[in-house]
PDB file of N, CA and C in Angstrom:
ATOM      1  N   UNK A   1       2.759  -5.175  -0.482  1.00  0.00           N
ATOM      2  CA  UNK A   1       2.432  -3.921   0.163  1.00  0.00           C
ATOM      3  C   UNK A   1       3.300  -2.829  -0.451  1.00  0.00           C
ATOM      4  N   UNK A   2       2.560  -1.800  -0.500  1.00  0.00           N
ATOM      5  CA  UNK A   2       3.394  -0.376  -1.168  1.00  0.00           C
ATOM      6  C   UNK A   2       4.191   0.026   0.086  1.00  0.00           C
ATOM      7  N   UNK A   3       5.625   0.717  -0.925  1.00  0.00           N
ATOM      8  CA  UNK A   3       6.229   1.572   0.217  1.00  0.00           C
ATOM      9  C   UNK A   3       5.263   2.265   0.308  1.00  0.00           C
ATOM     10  N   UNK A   4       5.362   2.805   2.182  1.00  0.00           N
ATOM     11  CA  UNK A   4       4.872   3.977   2.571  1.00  0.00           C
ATOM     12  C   UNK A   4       3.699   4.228   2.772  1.00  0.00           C
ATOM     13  N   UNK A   5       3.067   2.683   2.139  1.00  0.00           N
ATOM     14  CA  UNK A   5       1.628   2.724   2.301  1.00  0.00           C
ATOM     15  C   UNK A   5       1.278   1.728   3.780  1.00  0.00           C
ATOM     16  N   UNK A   6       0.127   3.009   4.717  1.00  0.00           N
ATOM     17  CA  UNK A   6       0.572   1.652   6.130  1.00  0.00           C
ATOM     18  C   UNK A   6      -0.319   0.117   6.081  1.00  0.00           C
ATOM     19  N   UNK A   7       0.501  -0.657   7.060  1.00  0.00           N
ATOM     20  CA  UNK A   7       0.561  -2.175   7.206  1.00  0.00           C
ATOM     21  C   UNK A   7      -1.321  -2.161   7.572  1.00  0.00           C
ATOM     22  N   UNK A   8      -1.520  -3.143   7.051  1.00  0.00           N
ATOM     23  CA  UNK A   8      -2.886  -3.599   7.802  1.00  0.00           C
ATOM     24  C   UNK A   8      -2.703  -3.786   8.838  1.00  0.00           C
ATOM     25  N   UNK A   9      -1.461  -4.354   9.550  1.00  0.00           N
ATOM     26  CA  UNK A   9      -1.448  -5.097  11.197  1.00  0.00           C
ATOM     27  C   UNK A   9      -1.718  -3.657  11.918  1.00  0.00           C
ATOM     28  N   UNK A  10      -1.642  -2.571  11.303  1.00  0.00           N
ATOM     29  CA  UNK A  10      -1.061  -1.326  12.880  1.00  0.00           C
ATOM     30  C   UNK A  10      -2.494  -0.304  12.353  1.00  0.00           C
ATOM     31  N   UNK A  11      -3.190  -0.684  11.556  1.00  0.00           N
ATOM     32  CA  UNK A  11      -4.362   0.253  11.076  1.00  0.00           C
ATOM     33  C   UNK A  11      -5.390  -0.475  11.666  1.00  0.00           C
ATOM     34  N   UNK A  12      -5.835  -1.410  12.307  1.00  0.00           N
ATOM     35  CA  UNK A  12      -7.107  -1.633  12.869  1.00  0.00           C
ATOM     36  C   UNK A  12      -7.337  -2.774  12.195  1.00  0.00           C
ATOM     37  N   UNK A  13      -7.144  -3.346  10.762  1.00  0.00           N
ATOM     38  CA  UNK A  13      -7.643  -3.926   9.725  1.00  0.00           C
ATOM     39  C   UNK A  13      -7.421  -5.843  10.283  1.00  0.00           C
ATOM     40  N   UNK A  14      -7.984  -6.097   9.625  1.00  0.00           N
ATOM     41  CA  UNK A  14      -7.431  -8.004   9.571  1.00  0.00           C
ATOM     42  C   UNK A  14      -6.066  -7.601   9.653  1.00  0.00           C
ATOM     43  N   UNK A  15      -5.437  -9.168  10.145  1.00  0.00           N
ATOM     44  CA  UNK A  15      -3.956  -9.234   9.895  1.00  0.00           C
ATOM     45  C   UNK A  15      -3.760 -10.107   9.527  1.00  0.00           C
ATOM     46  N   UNK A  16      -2.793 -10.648   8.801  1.00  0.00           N
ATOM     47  CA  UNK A  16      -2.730 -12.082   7.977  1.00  0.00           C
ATOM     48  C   UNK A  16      -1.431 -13.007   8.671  1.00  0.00           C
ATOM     49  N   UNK A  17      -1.275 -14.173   8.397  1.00  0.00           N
ATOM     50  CA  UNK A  17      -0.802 -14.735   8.813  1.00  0.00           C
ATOM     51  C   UNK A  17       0.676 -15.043   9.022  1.00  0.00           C
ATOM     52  N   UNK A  18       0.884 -14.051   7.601  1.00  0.00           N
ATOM     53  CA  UNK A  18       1.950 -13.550   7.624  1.00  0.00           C
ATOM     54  C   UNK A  18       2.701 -12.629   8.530  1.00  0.00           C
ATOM     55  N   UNK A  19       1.341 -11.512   8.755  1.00  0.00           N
ATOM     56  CA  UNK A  19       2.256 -10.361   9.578  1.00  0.00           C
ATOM     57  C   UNK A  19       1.872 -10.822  11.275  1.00  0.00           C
ATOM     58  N   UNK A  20       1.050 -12.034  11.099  1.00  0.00           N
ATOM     59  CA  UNK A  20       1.347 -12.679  12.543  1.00  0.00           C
ATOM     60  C   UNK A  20       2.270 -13.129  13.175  1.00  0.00           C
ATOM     61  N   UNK A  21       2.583 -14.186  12.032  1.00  0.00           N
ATOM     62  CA  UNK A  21       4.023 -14.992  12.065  1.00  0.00           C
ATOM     63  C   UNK A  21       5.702 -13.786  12.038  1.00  0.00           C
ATOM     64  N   UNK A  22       5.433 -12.526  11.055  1.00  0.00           N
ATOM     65  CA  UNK A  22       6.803 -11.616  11.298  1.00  0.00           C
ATOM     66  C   UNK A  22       6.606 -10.924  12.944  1.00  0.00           C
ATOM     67  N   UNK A  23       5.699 -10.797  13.506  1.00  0.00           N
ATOM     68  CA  UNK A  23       5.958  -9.988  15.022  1.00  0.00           C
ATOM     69  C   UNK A  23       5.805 -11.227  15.617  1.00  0.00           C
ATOM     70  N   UNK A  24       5.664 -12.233  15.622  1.00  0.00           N
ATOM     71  CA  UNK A  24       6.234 -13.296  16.690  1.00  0.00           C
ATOM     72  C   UNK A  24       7.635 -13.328  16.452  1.00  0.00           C
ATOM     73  N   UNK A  25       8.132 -13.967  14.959  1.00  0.00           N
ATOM     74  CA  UNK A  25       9.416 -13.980  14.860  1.00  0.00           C
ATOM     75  C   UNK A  25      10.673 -12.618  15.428  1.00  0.00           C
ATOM     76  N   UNK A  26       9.775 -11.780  14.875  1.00  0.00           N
ATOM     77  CA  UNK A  26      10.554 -10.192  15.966  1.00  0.00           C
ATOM     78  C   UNK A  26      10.500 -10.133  17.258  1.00  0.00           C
ATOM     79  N   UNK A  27       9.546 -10.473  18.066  1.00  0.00           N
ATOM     80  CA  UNK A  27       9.510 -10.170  19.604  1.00  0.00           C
ATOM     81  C   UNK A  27       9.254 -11.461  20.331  1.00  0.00           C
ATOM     82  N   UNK A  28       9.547 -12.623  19.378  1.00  0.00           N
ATOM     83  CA  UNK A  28       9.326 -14.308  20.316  1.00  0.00           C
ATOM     84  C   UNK A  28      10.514 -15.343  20.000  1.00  0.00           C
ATOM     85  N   UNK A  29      10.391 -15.449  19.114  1.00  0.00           N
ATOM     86  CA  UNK A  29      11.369 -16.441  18.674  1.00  0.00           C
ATOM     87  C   UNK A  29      13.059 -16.206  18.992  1.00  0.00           C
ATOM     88  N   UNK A  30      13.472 -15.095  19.804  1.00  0.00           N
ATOM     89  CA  UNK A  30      14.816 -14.994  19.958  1.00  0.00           C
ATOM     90  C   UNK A  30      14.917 -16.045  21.631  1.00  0.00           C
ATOM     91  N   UNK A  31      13.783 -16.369  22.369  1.00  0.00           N
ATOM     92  CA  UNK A  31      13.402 -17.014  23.155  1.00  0.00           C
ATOM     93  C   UNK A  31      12.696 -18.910  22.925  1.00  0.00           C
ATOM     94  N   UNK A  32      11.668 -18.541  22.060  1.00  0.00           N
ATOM     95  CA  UNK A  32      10.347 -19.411  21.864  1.00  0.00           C
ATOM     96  C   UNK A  32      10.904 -20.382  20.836  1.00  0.00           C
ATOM     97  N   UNK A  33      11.941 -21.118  20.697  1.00  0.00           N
ATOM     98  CA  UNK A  33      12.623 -21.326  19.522  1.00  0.00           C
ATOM     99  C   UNK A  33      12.541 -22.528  19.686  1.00  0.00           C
ATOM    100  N   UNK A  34      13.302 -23.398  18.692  1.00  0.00           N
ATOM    101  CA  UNK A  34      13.923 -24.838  18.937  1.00  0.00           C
ATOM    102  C   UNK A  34      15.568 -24.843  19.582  1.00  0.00           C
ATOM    103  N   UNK A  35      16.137 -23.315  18.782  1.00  0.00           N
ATOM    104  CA  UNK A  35      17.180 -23.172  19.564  1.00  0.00           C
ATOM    105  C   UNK A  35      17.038 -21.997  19.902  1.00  0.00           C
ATOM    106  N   UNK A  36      16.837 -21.566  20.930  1.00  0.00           N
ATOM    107  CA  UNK A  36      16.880 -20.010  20.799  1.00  0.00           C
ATOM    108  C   UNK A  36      18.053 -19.363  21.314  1.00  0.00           C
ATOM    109  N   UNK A  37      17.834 -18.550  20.978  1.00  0.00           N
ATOM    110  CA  UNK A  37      19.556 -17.281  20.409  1.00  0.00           C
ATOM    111  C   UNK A  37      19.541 -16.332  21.481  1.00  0.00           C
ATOM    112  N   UNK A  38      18.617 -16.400  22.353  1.00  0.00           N
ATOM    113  CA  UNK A  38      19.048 -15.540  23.812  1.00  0.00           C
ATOM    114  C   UNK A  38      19.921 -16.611  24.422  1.00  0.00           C
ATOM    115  N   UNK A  39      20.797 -15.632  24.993  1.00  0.00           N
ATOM    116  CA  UNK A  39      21.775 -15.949  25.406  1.00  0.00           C
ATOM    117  C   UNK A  39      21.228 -17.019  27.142  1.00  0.00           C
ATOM    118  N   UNK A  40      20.160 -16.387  27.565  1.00  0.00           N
ATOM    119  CA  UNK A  40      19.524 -17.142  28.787  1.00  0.00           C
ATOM    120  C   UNK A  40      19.187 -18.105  28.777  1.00  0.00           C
ATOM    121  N   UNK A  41      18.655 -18.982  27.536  1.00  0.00           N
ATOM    122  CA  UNK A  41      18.066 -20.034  27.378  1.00  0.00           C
ATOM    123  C   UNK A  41      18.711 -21.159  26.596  1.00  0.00           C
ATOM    124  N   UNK A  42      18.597 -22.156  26.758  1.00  0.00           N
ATOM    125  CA  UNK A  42      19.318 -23.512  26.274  1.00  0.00           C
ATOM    126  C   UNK A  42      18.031 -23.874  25.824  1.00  0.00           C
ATOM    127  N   UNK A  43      16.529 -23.868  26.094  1.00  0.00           N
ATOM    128  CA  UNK A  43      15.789 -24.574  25.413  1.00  0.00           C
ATOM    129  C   UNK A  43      14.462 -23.370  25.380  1.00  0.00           C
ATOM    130  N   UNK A  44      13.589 -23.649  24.926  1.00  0.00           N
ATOM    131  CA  UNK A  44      12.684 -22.855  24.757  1.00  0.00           C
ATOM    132  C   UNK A  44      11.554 -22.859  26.074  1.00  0.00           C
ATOM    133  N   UNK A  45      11.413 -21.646  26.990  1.00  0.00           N
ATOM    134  CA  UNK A  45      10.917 -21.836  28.258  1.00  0.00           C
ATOM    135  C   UNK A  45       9.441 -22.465  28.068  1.00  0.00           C
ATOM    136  N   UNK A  46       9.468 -23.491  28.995  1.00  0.00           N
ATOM    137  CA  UNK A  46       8.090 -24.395  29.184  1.00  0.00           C
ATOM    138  C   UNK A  46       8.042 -24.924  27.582  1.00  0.00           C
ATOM    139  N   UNK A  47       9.075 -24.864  27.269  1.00  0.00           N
ATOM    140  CA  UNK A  47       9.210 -26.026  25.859  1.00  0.00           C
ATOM    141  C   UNK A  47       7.817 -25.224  25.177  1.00  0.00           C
ATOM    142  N   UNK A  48       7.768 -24.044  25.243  1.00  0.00           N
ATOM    143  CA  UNK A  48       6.627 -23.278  23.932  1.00  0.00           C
ATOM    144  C   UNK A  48       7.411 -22.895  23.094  1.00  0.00           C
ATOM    145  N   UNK A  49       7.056 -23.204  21.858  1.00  0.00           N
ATOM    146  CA  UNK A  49       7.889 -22.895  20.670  1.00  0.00           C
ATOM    147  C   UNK A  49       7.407 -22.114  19.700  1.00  0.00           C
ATOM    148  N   UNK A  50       7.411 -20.640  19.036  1.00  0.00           N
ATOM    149  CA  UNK A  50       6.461 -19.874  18.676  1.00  0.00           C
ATOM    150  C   UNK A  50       6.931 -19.320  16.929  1.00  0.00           C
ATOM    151  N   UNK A  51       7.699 -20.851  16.040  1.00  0.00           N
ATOM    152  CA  UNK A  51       8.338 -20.257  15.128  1.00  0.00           C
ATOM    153  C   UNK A  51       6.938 -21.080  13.750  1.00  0.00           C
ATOM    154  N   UNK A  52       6.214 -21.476  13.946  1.00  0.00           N
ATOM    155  CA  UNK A  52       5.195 -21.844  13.085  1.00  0.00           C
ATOM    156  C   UNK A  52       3.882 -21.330  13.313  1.00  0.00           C
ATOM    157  N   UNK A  53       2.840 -20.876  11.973  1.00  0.00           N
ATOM    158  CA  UNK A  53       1.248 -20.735  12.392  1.00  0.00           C
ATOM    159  C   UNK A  53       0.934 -21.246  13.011  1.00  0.00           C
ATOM    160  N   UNK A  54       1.343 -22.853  12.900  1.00  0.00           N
ATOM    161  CA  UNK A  54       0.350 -23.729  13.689  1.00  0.00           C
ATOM    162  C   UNK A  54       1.187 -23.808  15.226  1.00  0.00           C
ATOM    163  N   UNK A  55       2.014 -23.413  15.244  1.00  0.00           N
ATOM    164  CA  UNK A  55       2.685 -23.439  17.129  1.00  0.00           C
ATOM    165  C   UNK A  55       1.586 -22.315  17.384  1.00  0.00           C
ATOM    166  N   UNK A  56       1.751 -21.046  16.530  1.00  0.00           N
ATOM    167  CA  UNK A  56       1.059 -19.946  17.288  1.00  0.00           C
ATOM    168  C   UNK A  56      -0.508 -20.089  17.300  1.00  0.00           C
ATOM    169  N   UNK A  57      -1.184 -21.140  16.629  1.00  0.00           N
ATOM    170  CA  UNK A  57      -2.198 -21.173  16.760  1.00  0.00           C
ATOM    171  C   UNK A  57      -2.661 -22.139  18.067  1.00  0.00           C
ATOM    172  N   UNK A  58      -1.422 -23.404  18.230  1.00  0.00           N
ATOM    173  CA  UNK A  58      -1.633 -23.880  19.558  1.00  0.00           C
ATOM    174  C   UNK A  58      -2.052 -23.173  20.681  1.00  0.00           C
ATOM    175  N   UNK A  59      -0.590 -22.397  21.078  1.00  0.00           N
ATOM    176  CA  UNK A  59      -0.292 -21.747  22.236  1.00  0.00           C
ATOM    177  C   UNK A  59      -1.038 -20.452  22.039  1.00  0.00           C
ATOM    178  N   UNK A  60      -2.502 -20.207  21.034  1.00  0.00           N
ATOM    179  CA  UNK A  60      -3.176 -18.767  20.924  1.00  0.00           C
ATOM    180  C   UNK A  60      -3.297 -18.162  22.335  1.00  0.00           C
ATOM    181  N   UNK A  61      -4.316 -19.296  23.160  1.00  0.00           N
ATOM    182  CA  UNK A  61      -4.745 -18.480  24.077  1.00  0.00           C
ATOM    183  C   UNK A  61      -3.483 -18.147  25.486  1.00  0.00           C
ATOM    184  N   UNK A  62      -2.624 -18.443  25.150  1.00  0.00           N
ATOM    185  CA  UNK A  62      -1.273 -18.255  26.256  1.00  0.00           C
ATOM    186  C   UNK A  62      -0.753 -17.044  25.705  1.00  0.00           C
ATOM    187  N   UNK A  63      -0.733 -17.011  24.530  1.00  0.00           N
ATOM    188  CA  UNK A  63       0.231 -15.906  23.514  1.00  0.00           C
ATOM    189  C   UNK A  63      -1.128 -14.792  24.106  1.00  0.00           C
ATOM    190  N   UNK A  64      -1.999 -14.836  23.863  1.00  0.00           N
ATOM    191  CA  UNK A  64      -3.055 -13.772  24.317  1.00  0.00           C
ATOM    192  C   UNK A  64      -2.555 -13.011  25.246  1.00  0.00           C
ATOM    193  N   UNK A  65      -2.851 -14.344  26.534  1.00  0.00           N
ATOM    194  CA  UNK A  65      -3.195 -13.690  27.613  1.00  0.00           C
ATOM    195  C   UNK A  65      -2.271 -12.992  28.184  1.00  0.00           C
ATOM    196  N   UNK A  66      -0.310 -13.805  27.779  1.00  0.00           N
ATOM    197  CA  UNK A  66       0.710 -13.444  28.050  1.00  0.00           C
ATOM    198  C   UNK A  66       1.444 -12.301  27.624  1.00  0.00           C
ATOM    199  N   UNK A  67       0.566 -11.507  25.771  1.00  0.00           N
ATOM    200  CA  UNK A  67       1.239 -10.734  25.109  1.00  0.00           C
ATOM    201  C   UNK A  67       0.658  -9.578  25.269  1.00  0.00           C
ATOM    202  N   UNK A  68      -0.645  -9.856  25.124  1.00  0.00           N
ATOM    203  CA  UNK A  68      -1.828  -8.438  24.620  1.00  0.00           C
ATOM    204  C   UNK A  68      -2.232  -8.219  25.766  1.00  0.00           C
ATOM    205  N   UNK A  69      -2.823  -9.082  26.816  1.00  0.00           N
ATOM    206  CA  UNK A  69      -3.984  -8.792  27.924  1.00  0.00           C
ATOM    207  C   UNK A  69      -2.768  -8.101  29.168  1.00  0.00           C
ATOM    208  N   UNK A  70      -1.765  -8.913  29.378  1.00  0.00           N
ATOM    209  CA  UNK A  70      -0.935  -8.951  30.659  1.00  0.00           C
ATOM    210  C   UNK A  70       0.172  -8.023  30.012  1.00  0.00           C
ATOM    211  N   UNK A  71       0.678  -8.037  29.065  1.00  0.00           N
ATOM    212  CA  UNK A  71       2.038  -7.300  28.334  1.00  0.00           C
ATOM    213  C   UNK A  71       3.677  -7.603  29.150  1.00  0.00           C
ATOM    214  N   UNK A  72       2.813  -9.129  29.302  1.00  0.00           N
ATOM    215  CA  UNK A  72       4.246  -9.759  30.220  1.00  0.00           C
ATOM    216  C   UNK A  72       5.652 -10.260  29.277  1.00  0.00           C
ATOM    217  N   UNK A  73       4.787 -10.241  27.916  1.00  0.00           N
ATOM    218  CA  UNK A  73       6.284 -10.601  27.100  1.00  0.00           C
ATOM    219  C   UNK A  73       5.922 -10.106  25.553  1.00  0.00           C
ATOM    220  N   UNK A  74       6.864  -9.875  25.441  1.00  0.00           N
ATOM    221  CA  UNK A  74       8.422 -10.654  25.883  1.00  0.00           C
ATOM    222  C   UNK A  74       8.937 -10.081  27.059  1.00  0.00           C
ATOM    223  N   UNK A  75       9.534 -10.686  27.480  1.00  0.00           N
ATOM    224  CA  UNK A  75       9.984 -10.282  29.109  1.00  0.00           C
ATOM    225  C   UNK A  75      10.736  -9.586  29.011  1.00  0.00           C
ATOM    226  N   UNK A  76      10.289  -8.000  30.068  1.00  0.00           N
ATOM    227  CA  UNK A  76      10.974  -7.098  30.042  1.00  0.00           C
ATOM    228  C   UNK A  76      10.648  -6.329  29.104  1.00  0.00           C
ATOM    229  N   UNK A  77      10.475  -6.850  27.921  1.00  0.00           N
ATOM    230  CA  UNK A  77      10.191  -5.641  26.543  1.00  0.00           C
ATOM    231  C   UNK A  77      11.235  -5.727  26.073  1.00  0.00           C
ATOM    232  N   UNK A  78      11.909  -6.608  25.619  1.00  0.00           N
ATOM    233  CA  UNK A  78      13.385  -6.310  25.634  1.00  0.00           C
ATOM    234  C   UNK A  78      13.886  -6.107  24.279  1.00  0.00           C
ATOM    235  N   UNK A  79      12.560  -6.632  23.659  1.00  0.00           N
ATOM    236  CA  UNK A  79      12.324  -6.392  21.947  1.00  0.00           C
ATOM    237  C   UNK A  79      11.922  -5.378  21.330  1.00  0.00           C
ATOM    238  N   UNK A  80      11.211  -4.451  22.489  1.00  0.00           N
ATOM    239  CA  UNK A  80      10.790  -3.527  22.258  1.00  0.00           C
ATOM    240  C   UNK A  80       9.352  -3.712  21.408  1.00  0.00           C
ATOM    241  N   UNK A  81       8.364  -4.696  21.843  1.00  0.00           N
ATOM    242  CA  UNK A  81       7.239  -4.695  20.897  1.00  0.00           C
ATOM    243  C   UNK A  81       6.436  -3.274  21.204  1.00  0.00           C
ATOM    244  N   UNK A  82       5.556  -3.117  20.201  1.00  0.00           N
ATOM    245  CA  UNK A  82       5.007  -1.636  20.078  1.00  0.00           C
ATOM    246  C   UNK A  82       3.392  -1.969  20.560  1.00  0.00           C
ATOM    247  N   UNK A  83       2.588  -1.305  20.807  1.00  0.00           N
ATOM    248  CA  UNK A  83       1.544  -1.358  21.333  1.00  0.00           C
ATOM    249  C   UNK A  83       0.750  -1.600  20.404  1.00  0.00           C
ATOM    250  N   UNK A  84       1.152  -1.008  19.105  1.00  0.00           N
ATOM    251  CA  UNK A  84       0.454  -1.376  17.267  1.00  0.00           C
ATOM    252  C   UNK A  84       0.900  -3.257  17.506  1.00  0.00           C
ATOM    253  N   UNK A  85       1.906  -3.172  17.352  1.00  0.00           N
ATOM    254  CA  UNK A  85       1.912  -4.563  17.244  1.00  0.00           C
ATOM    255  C   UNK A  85       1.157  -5.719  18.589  1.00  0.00           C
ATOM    256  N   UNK A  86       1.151  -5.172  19.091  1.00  0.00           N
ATOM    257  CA  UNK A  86       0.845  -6.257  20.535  1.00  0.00           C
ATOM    258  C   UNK A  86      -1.330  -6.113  19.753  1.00  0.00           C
ATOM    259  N   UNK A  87      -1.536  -4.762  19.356  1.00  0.00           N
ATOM    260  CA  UNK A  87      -2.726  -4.954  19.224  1.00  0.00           C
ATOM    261  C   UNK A  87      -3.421  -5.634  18.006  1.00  0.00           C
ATOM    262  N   UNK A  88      -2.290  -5.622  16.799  1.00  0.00           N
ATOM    263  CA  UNK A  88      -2.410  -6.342  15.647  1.00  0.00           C
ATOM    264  C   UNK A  88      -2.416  -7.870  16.256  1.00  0.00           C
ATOM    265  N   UNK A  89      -1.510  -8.189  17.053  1.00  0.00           N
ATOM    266  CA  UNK A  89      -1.425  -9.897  17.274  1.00  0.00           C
ATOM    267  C   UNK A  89      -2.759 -10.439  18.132  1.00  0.00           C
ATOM    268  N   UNK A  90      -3.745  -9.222  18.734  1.00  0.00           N
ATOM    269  CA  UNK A  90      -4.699  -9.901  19.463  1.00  0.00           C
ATOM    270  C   UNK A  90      -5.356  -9.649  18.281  1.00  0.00           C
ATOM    271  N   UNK A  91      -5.583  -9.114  17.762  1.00  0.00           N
ATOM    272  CA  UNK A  91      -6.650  -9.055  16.551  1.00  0.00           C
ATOM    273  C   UNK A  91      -6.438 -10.425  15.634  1.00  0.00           C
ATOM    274  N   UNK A  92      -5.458 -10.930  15.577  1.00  0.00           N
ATOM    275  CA  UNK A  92      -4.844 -12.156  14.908  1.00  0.00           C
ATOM    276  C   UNK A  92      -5.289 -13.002  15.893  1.00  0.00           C
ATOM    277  N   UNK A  93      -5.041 -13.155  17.002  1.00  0.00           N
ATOM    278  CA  UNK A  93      -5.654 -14.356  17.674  1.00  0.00           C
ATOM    279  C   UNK A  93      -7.061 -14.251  17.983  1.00  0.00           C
ATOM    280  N   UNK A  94      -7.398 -13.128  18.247  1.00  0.00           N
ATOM    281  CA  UNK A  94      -9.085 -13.205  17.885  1.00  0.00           C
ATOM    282  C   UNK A  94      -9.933 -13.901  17.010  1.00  0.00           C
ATOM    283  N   UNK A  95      -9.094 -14.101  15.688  1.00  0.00           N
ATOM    284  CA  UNK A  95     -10.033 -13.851  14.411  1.00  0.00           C
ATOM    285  C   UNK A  95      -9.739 -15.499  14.267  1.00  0.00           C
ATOM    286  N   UNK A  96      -8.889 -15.946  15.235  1.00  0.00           N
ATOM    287  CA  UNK A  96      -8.402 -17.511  14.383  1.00  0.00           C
ATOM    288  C   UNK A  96     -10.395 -18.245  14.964  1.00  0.00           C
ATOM    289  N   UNK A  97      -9.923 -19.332  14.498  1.00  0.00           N
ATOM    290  CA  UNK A  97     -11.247 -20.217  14.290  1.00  0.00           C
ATOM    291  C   UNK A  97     -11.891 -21.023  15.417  1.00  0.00           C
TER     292      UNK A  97
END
Protein backbone atom coordinates (compact mmCIF):
# COMPACT_ATOMS: atom_id res chain seq x y z
CA UNK A 1 0.00 0.00 0.00
CA UNK A 2 1.16 3.63 -0.85
CA UNK A 3 1.83 6.17 1.77
CA UNK A 4 -1.10 8.30 2.02
CA UNK A 5 -2.94 6.38 -0.23
CA UNK A 6 -6.29 5.21 1.85
CA UNK A 7 -6.59 1.49 3.24
CA UNK A 8 -9.18 -0.61 1.47
CA UNK A 9 -10.46 -1.68 5.08
CA UNK A 10 -11.90 2.13 5.87
CA UNK A 11 -13.04 2.92 2.04
CA UNK A 12 -15.96 0.54 1.66
CA UNK A 13 -13.75 -1.89 -0.49
CA UNK A 14 -12.97 -5.83 0.25
CA UNK A 15 -10.70 -6.29 3.13
CA UNK A 16 -8.11 -8.86 3.16
CA UNK A 17 -7.07 -11.02 5.55
CA UNK A 18 -4.49 -9.31 6.46
CA UNK A 19 -6.11 -6.08 7.47
CA UNK A 20 -8.57 -8.46 9.28
CA UNK A 21 -6.11 -10.17 11.23
CA UNK A 22 -4.11 -6.30 12.07
CA UNK A 23 -7.58 -4.79 13.77
CA UNK A 24 -8.18 -7.92 15.68
CA UNK A 25 -4.61 -7.96 16.77
CA UNK A 26 -5.12 -3.99 17.69
CA UNK A 27 -8.46 -4.09 19.46
CA UNK A 28 -8.57 -8.16 20.53
CA UNK A 29 -5.73 -9.85 21.20
CA UNK A 30 -4.50 -7.67 24.26
CA UNK A 31 -7.52 -9.86 25.82
CA UNK A 32 -8.35 -12.88 23.19
CA UNK A 33 -4.86 -14.33 23.51
CA UNK A 34 -3.11 -17.50 24.62
CA UNK A 35 -1.57 -15.17 27.06
CA UNK A 36 -3.07 -12.11 27.15
CA UNK A 37 -1.32 -8.89 28.30
CA UNK A 38 -4.35 -7.20 29.99
CA UNK A 39 -3.60 -6.98 33.08
CA UNK A 40 -7.42 -8.54 34.03
CA UNK A 41 -7.02 -11.71 32.53
CA UNK A 42 -4.93 -14.87 33.25
CA UNK A 43 -6.56 -16.68 30.35
CA UNK A 44 -8.42 -15.68 27.42
CA UNK A 45 -12.28 -14.96 28.42
CA UNK A 46 -14.54 -18.04 27.51
CA UNK A 47 -11.16 -19.48 26.28
CA UNK A 48 -11.87 -17.40 22.66
CA UNK A 49 -8.71 -16.84 21.24
CA UNK A 50 -8.62 -14.24 18.34
CA UNK A 51 -4.73 -14.31 17.28
CA UNK A 52 -5.18 -16.58 13.93
CA UNK A 53 -7.50 -16.36 10.48
CA UNK A 54 -8.66 -19.44 11.26
CA UNK A 55 -9.61 -18.57 15.23
CA UNK A 56 -11.27 -15.50 13.59
CA UNK A 57 -12.94 -17.40 11.15
CA UNK A 58 -14.24 -19.85 13.94
CA UNK A 59 -15.54 -17.41 16.36
CA UNK A 60 -16.93 -15.15 12.92
CA UNK A 61 -20.31 -15.12 13.94
CA UNK A 62 -19.56 -14.10 17.85
CA UNK A 63 -16.85 -11.56 16.61
CA UNK A 64 -19.94 -10.15 14.49
CA UNK A 65 -22.43 -10.02 16.65
CA UNK A 66 -20.13 -8.94 19.66
CA UNK A 67 -17.99 -6.25 17.54
CA UNK A 68 -20.01 -4.68 14.65
CA UNK A 69 -23.81 -5.39 15.47
CA UNK A 70 -23.70 -4.83 19.53
CA UNK A 71 -20.22 -2.65 19.74
CA UNK A 72 -19.77 -4.53 23.01
CA UNK A 73 -16.02 -5.00 22.44
CA UNK A 74 -13.68 -4.63 23.11
CA UNK A 75 -15.00 -3.85 26.37
CA UNK A 76 -15.42 -0.51 27.17
CA UNK A 77 -13.60 0.66 23.95
CA UNK A 78 -10.69 0.66 25.68
CA UNK A 79 -8.73 0.26 22.41
CA UNK A 80 -10.37 2.74 21.05
CA UNK A 81 -11.64 0.81 17.82
CA UNK A 82 -12.95 3.30 15.16
CA UNK A 83 -16.25 2.87 13.54
CA UNK A 84 -14.04 2.51 9.97
CA UNK A 85 -12.63 -0.29 11.53
CA UNK A 86 -15.52 -2.08 13.34
CA UNK A 87 -17.16 -1.60 9.70
CA UNK A 88 -14.18 -2.99 7.69
CA UNK A 89 -14.23 -6.21 10.12
CA UNK A 90 -18.04 -6.85 9.32
CA UNK A 91 -17.36 -6.51 5.80
CA UNK A 92 -14.55 -9.20 6.47
CA UNK A 93 -16.82 -11.45 8.18
CA UNK A 94 -19.45 -11.05 5.72
CA UNK A 95 -17.49 -11.97 2.76
CA UNK A 96 -15.90 -15.20 4.52
CA UNK A 97 -17.42 -18.45 2.92
Amino acid sequence: MLIGAPCAAYAGDAVSDAEALAIAHKHCTMCHARKPTHEAFQEAPNRVTLETFSELKKYAALIYVQTVQNKAMPLGNQTGMSEAERAALGRWLKALP
